[in-house]
C-alpha atoms as a PDB file:
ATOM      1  CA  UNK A   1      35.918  82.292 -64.256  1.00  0.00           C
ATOM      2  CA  UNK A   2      38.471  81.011 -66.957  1.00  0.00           C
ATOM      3  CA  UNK A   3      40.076  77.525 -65.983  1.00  0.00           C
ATOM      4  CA  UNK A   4      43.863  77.456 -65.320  1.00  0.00           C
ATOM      5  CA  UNK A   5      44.289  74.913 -67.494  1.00  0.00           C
ATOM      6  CA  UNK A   6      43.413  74.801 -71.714  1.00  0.00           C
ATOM      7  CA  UNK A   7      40.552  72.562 -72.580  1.00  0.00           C
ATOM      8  CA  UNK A   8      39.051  70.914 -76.057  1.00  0.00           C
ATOM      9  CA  UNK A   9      36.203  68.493 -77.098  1.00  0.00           C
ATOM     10  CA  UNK A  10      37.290  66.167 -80.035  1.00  0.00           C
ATOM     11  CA  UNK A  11      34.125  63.925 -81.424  1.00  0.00           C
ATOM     12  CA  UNK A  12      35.009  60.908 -82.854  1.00  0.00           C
ATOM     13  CA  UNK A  13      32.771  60.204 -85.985  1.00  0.00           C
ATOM     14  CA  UNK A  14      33.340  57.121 -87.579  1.00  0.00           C
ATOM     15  CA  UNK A  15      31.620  56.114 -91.087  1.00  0.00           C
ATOM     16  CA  UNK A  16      32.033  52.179 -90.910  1.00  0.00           C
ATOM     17  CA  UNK A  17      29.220  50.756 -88.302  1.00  0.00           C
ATOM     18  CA  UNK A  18      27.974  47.051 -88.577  1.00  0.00           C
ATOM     19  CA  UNK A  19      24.527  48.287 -87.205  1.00  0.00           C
ATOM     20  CA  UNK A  20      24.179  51.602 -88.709  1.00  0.00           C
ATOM     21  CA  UNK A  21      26.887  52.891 -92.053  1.00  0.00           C
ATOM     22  CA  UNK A  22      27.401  56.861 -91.908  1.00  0.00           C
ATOM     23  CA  UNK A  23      25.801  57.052 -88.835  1.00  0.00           C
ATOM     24  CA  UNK A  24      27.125  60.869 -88.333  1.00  0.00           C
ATOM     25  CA  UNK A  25      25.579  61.820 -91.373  1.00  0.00           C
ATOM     26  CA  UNK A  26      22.214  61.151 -90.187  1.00  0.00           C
ATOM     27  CA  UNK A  27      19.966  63.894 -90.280  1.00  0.00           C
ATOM     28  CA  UNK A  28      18.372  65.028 -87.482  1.00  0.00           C
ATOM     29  CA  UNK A  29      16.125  68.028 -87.738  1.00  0.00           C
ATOM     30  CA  UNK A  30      17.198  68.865 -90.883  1.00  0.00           C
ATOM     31  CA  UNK A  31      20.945  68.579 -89.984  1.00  0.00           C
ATOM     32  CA  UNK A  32      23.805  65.865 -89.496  1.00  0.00           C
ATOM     33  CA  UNK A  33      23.472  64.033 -86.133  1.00  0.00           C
ATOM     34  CA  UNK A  34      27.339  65.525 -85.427  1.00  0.00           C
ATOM     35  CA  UNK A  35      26.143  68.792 -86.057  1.00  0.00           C
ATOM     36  CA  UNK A  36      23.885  68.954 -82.781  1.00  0.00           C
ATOM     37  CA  UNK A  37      27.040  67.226 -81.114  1.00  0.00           C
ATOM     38  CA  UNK A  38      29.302  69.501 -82.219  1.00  0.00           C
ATOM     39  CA  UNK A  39      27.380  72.588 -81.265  1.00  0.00           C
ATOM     40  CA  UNK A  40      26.248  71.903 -77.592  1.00  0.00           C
ATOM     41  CA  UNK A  41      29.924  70.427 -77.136  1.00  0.00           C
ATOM     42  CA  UNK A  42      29.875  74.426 -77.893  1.00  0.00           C
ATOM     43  CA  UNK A  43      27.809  75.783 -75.665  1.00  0.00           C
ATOM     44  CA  UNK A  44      29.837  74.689 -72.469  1.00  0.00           C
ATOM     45  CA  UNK A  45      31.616  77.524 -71.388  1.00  0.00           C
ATOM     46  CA  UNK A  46      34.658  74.785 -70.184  1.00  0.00           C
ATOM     47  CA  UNK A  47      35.530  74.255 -74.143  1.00  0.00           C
ATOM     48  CA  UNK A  48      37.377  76.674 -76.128  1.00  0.00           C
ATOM     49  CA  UNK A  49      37.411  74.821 -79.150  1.00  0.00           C
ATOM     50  CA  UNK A  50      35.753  71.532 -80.755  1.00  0.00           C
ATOM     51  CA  UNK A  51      36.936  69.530 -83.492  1.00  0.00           C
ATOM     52  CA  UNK A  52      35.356  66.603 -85.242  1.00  0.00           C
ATOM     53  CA  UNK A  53      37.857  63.319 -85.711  1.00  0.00           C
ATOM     54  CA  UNK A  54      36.152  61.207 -88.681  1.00  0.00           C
ATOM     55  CA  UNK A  55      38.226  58.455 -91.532  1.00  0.00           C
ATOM     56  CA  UNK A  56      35.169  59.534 -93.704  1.00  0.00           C
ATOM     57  CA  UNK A  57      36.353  62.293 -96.481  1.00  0.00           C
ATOM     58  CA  UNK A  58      32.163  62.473 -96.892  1.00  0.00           C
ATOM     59  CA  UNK A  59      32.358  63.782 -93.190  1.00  0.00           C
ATOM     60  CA  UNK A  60      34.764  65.618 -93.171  1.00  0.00           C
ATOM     61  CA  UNK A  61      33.359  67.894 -96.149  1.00  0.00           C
ATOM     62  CA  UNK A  62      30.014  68.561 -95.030  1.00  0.00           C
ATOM     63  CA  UNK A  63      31.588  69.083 -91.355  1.00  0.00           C
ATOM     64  CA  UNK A  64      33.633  72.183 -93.547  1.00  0.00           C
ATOM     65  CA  UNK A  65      30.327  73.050 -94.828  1.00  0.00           C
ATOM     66  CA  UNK A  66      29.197  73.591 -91.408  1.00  0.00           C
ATOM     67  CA  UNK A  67      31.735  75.276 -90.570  1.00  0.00           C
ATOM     68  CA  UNK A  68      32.944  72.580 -87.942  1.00  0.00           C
ATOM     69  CA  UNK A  69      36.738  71.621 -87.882  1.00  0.00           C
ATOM     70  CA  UNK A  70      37.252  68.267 -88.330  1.00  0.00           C
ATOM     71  CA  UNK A  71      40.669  66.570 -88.512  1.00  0.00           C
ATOM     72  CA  UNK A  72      41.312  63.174 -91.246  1.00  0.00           C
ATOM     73  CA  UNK A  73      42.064  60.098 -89.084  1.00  0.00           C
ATOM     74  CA  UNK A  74      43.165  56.394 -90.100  1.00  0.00           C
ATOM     75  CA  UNK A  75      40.437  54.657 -90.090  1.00  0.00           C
ATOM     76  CA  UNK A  76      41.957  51.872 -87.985  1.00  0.00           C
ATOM     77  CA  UNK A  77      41.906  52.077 -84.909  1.00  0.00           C
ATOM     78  CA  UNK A  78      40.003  49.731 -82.754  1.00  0.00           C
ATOM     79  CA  UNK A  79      38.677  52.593 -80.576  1.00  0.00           C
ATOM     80  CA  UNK A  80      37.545  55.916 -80.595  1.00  0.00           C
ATOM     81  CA  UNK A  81      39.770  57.070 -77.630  1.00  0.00           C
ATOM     82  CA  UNK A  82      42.552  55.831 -80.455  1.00  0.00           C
ATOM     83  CA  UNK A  83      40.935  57.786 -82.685  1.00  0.00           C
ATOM     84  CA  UNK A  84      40.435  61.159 -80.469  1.00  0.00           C
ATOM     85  CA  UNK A  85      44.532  60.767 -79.664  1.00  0.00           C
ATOM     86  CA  UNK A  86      45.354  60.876 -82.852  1.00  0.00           C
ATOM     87  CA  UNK A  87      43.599  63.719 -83.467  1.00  0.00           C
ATOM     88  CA  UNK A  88      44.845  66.053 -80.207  1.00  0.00           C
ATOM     89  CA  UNK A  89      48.385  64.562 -81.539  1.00  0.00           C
ATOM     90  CA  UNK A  90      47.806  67.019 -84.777  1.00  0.00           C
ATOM     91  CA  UNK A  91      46.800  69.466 -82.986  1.00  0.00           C
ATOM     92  CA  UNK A  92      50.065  70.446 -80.861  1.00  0.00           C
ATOM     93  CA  UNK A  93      48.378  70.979 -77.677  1.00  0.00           C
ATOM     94  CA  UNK A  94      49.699  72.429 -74.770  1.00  0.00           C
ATOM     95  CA  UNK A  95      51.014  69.347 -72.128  1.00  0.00           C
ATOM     96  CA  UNK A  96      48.402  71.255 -69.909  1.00  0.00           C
ATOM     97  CA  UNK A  97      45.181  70.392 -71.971  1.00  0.00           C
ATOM     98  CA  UNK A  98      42.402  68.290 -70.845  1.00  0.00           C
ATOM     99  CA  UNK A  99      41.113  66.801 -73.953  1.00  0.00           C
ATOM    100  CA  UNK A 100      36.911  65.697 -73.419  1.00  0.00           C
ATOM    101  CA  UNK A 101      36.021  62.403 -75.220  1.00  0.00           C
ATOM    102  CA  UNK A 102      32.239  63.555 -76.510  1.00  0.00           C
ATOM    103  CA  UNK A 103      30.401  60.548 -77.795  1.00  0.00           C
ATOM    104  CA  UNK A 104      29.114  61.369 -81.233  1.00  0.00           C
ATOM    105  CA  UNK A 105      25.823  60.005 -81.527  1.00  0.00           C
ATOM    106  CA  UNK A 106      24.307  62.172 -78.179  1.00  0.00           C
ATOM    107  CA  UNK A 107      22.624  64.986 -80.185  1.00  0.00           C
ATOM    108  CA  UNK A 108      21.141  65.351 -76.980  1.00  0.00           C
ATOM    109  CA  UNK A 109      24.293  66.393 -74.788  1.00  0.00           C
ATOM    110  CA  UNK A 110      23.769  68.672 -72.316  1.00  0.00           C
ATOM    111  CA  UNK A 111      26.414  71.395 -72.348  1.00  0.00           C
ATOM    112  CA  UNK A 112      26.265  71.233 -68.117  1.00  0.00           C
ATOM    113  CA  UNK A 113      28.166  67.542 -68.396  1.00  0.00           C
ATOM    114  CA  UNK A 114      30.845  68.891 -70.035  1.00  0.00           C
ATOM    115  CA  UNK A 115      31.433  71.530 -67.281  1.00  0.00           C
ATOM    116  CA  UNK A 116      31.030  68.847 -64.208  1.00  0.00           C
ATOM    117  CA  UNK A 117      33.423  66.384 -66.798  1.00  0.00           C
ATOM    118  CA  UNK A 118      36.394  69.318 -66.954  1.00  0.00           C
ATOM    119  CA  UNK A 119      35.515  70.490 -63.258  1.00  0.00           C
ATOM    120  CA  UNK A 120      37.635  67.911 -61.306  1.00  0.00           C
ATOM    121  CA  UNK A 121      40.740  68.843 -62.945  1.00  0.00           C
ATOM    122  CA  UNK A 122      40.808  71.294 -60.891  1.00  0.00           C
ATOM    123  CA  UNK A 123      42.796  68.969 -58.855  1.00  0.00           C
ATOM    124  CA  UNK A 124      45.871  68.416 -59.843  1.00  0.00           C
ATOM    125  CA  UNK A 125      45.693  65.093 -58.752  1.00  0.00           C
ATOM    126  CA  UNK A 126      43.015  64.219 -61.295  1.00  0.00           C
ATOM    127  CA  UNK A 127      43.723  62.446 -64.260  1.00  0.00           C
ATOM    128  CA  UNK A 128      40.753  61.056 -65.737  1.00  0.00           C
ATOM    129  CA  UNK A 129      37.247  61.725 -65.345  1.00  0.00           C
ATOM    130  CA  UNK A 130      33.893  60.766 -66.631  1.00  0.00           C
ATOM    131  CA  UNK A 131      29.986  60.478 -65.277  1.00  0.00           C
ATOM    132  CA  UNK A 132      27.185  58.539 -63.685  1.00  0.00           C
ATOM    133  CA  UNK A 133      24.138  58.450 -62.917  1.00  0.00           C
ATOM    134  CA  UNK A 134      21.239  56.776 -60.780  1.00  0.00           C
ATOM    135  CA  UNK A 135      20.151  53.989 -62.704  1.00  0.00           C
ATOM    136  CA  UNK A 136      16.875  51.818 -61.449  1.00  0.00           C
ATOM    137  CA  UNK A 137      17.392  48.077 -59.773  1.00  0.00           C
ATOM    138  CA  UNK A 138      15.126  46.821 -62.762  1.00  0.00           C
ATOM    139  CA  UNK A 139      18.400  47.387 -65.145  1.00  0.00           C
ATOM    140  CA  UNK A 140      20.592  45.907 -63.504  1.00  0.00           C
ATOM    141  CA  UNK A 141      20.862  43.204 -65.426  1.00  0.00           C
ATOM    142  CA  UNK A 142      21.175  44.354 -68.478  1.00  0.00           C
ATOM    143  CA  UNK A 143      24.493  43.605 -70.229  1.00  0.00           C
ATOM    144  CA  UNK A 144      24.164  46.614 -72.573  1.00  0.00           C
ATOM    145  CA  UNK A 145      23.710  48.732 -69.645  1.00  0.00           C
ATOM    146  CA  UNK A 146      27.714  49.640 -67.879  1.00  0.00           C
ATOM    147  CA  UNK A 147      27.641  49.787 -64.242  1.00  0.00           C
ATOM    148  CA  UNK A 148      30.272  51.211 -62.360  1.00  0.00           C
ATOM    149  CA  UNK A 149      31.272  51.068 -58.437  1.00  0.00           C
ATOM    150  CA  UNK A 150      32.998  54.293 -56.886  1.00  0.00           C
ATOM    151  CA  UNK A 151      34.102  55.042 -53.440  1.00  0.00           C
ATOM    152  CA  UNK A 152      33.113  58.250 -51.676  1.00  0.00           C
ATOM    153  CA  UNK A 153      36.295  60.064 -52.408  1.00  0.00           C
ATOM    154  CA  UNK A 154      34.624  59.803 -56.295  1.00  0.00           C
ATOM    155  CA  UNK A 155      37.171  57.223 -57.847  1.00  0.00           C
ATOM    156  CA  UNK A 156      36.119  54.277 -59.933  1.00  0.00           C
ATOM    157  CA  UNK A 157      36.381  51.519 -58.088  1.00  0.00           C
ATOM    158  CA  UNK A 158      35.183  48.839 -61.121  1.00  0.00           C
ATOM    159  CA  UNK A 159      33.218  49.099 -64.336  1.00  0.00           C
ATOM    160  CA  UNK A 160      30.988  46.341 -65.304  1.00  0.00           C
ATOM    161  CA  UNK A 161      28.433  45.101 -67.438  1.00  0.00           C
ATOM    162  CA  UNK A 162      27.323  42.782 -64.821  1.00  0.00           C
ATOM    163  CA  UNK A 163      25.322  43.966 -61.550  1.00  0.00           C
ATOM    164  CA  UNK A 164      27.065  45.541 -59.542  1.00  0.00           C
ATOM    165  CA  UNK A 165      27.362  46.091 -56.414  1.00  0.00           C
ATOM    166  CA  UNK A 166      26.368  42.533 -55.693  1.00  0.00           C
ATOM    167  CA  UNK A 167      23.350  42.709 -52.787  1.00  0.00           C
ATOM    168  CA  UNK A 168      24.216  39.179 -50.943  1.00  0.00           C
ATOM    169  CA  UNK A 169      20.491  39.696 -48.909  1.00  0.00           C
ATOM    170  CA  UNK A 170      18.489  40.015 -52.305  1.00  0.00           C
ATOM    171  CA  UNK A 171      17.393  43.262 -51.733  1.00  0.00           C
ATOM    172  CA  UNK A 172      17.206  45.313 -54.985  1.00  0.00           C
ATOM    173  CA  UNK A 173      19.047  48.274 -55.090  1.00  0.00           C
ATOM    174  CA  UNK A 174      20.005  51.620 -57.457  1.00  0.00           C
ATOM    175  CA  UNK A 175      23.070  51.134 -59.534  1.00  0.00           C
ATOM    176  CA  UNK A 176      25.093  53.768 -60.867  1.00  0.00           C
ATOM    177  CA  UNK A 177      24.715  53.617 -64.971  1.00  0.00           C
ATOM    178  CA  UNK A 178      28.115  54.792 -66.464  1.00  0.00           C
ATOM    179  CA  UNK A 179      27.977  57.540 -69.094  1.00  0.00           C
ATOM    180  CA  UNK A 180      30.589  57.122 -71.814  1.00  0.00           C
ATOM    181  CA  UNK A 181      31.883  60.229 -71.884  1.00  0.00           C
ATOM    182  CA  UNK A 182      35.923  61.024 -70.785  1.00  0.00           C
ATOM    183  CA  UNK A 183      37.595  64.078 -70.259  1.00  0.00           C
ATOM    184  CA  UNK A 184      41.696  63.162 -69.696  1.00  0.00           C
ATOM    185  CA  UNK A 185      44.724  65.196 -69.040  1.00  0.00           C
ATOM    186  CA  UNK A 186      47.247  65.197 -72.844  1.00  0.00           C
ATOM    187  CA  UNK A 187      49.917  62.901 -71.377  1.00  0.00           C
ATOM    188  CA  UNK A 188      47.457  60.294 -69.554  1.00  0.00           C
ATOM    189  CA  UNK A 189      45.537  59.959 -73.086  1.00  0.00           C
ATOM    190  CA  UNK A 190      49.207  59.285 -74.365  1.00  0.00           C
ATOM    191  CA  UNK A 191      49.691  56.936 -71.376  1.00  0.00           C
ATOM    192  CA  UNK A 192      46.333  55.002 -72.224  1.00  0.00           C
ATOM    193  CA  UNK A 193      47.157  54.147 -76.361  1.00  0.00           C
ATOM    194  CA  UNK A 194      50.833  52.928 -74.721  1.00  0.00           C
ATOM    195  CA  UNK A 195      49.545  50.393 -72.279  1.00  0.00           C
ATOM    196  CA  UNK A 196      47.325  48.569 -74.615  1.00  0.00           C
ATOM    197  CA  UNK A 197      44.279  46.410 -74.155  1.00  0.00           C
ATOM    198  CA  UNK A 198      44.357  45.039 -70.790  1.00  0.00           C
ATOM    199  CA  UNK A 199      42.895  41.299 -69.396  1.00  0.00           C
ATOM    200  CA  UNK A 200      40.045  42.739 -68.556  1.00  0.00           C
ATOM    201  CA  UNK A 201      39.367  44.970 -70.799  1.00  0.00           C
ATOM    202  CA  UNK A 202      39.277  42.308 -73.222  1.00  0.00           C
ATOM    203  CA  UNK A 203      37.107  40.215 -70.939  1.00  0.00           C
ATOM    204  CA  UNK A 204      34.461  42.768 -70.209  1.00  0.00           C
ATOM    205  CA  UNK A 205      34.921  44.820 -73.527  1.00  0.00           C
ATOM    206  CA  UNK A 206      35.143  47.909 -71.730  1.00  0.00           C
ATOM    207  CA  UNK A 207      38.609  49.827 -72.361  1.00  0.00           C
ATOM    208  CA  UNK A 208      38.285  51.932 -69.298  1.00  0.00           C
ATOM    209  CA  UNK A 209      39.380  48.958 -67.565  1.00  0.00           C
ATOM    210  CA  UNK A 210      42.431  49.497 -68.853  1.00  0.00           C
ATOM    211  CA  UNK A 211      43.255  52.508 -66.917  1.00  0.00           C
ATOM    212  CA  UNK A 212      42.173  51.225 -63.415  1.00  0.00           C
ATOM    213  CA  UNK A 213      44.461  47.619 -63.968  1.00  0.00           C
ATOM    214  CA  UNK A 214      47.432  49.949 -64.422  1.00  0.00           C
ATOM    215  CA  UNK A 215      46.615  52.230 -61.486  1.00  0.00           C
ATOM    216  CA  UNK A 216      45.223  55.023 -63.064  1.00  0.00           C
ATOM    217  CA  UNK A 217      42.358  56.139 -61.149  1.00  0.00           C
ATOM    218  CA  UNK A 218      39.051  57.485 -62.571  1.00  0.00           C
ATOM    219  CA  UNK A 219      36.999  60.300 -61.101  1.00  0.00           C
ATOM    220  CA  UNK A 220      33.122  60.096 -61.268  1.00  0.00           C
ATOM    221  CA  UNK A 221      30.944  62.923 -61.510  1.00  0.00           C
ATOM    222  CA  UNK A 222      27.354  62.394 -60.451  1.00  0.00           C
ATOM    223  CA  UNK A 223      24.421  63.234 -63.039  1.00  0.00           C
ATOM    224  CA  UNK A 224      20.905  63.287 -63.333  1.00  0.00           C
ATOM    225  CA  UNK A 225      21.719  64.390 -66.895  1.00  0.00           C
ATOM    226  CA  UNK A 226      19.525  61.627 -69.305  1.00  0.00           C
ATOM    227  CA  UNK A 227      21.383  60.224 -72.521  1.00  0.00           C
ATOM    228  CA  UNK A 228      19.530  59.572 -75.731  1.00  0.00           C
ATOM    229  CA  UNK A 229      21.958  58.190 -77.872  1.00  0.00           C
ATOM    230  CA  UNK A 230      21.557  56.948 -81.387  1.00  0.00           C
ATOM    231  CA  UNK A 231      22.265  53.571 -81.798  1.00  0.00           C
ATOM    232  CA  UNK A 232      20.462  52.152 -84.487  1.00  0.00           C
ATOM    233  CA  UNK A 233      18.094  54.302 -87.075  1.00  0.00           C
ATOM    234  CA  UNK A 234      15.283  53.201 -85.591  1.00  0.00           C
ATOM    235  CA  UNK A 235      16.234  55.749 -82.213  1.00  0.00           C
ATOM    236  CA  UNK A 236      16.296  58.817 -84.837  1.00  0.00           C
ATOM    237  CA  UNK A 237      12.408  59.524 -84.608  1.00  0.00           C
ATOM    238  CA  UNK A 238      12.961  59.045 -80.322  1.00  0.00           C
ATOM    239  CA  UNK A 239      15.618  61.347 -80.435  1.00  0.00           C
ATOM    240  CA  UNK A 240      13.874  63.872 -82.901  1.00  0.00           C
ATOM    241  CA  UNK A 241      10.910  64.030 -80.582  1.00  0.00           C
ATOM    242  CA  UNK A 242      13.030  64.629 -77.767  1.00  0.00           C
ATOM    243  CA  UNK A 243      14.695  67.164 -79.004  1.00  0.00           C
ATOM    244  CA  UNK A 244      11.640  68.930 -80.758  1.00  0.00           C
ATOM    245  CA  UNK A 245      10.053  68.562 -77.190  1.00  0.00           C
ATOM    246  CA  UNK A 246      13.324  70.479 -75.760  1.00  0.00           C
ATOM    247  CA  UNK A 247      13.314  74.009 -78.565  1.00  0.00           C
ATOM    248  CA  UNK A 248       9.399  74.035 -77.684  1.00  0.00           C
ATOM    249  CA  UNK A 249       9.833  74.374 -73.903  1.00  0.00           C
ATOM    250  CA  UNK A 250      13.119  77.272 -74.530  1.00  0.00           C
ATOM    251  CA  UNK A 251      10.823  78.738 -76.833  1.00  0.00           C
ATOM    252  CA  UNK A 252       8.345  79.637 -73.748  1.00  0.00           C
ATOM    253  CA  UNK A 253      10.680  81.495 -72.219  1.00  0.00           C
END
């Protein structure tokens, strides 16, 4: 059934990385690690139309030899939800449009978590949403790793990188493990470059805090959808076998 509403994925694809330069241009089975972003961003039947967001002129010609649309962006802004505004900004959406934040180094997306991203909006009431999922007790800890708290009506409660919920008895326990993907109506991604880095934001270097300090809520979806991001060029061969792994399996059927 077609949603009431119109709805876009924009990937930001940055060139400049301290860890890993030109990490979009990676190749990954033979093609550009935005390339298998781009086209399972595709595949959900929620998005009627993806666009790539680079600074990178080298991007943004082999994304037209792919046949991808990518739109120039300054190259800077301090975030990539900066980065996907200014993009939807060119486009002249509709006020309607819920614009999906796709991460660009998942070559692995599943097209499913973009549907369950767009689904809440569905509500009107829903401004913001993004995903969790189960995450171990052993992680916990892990700094790298962004927990998130959410009550049972599905709204963020906090995002952290420390453990949370704290378990005052000791007990280990699950966390949730927040995904960083976003899917926001047109005027609250306007609302979100206006308010500007928040307190904690800054403190916990996580910019969704920004929303929640200025009352914005977040809705959570639940996953059991497993991320293999790129992070470094080491993860290429993990994410290659992964994904070879994947096309033999659909080939059986």
């Amino acid at each position: 059934m077609p949603l009431p509403f119109p709805c876009i994925a924009i990937i930001p694809a940055r060139y400049g990385s301290t860890r890993f330069p030109g990490k979009p241009l990676t190749p990954i089975l033979g093609r550009p690690m935005f390339w298998h972003v781009a086209r399972r961003a595709q595949a959900s039947p929620s998005i009627q139309a993806v666009y790539l967001a680079t600074d990178d002129e080298r991007i943004a010609r082999e994304a037209e030899l792919l046949d991808i649309p990518a739109i120039m962006t300054s190259p800077k802004h301090s975030s990539g939800t900066d980065r996907i505004l200014e993009a939807a900004c060119s486009l002249d959406l509709h006020q309607d449009t819920v614009v999906v934040n796709i991460q660009g180094d998942e070559p692995g997306l599943d097209p499913h978590l973009v549907d369950r991203l767009v689904e809440p909006f569905l509500q009107p009431e829903v401004q913001v949403s993004t995903a969790a999922r189960i995450l171990g007790p052993e992680y916990a800890e892990d700094p790298n790793l962004v927990k998130v708290v959410r009550a049972w009506t599905g709204q963020a409660l906090y995002f952290s990188r420390a453990p949370i919920p704290h378990t005052r008895d000791g007990q280990p326990e699950d966390v949730l493990l927040h995904i960083g993907m976003y899917a926001f109506r047109l005027p609250t991604l306007r609302r979100f470059h206006q308010l500007g880095p928040s307190p904690l934001e800054k403190k916990e270097k996580l910019e969704q805090l920004r929303l929640l300090e200025a009352g914005i809520p977040i809705h959570v979806v639940l996953t059991d959808h497993q991320c293999y991001g790129v992070d470094r060029p080491e993860d290429v061969a993990r994410v290659e076998a992964i994904l070879r792994k994947e096309q033999g399996e659909c080939a059986q059927y």
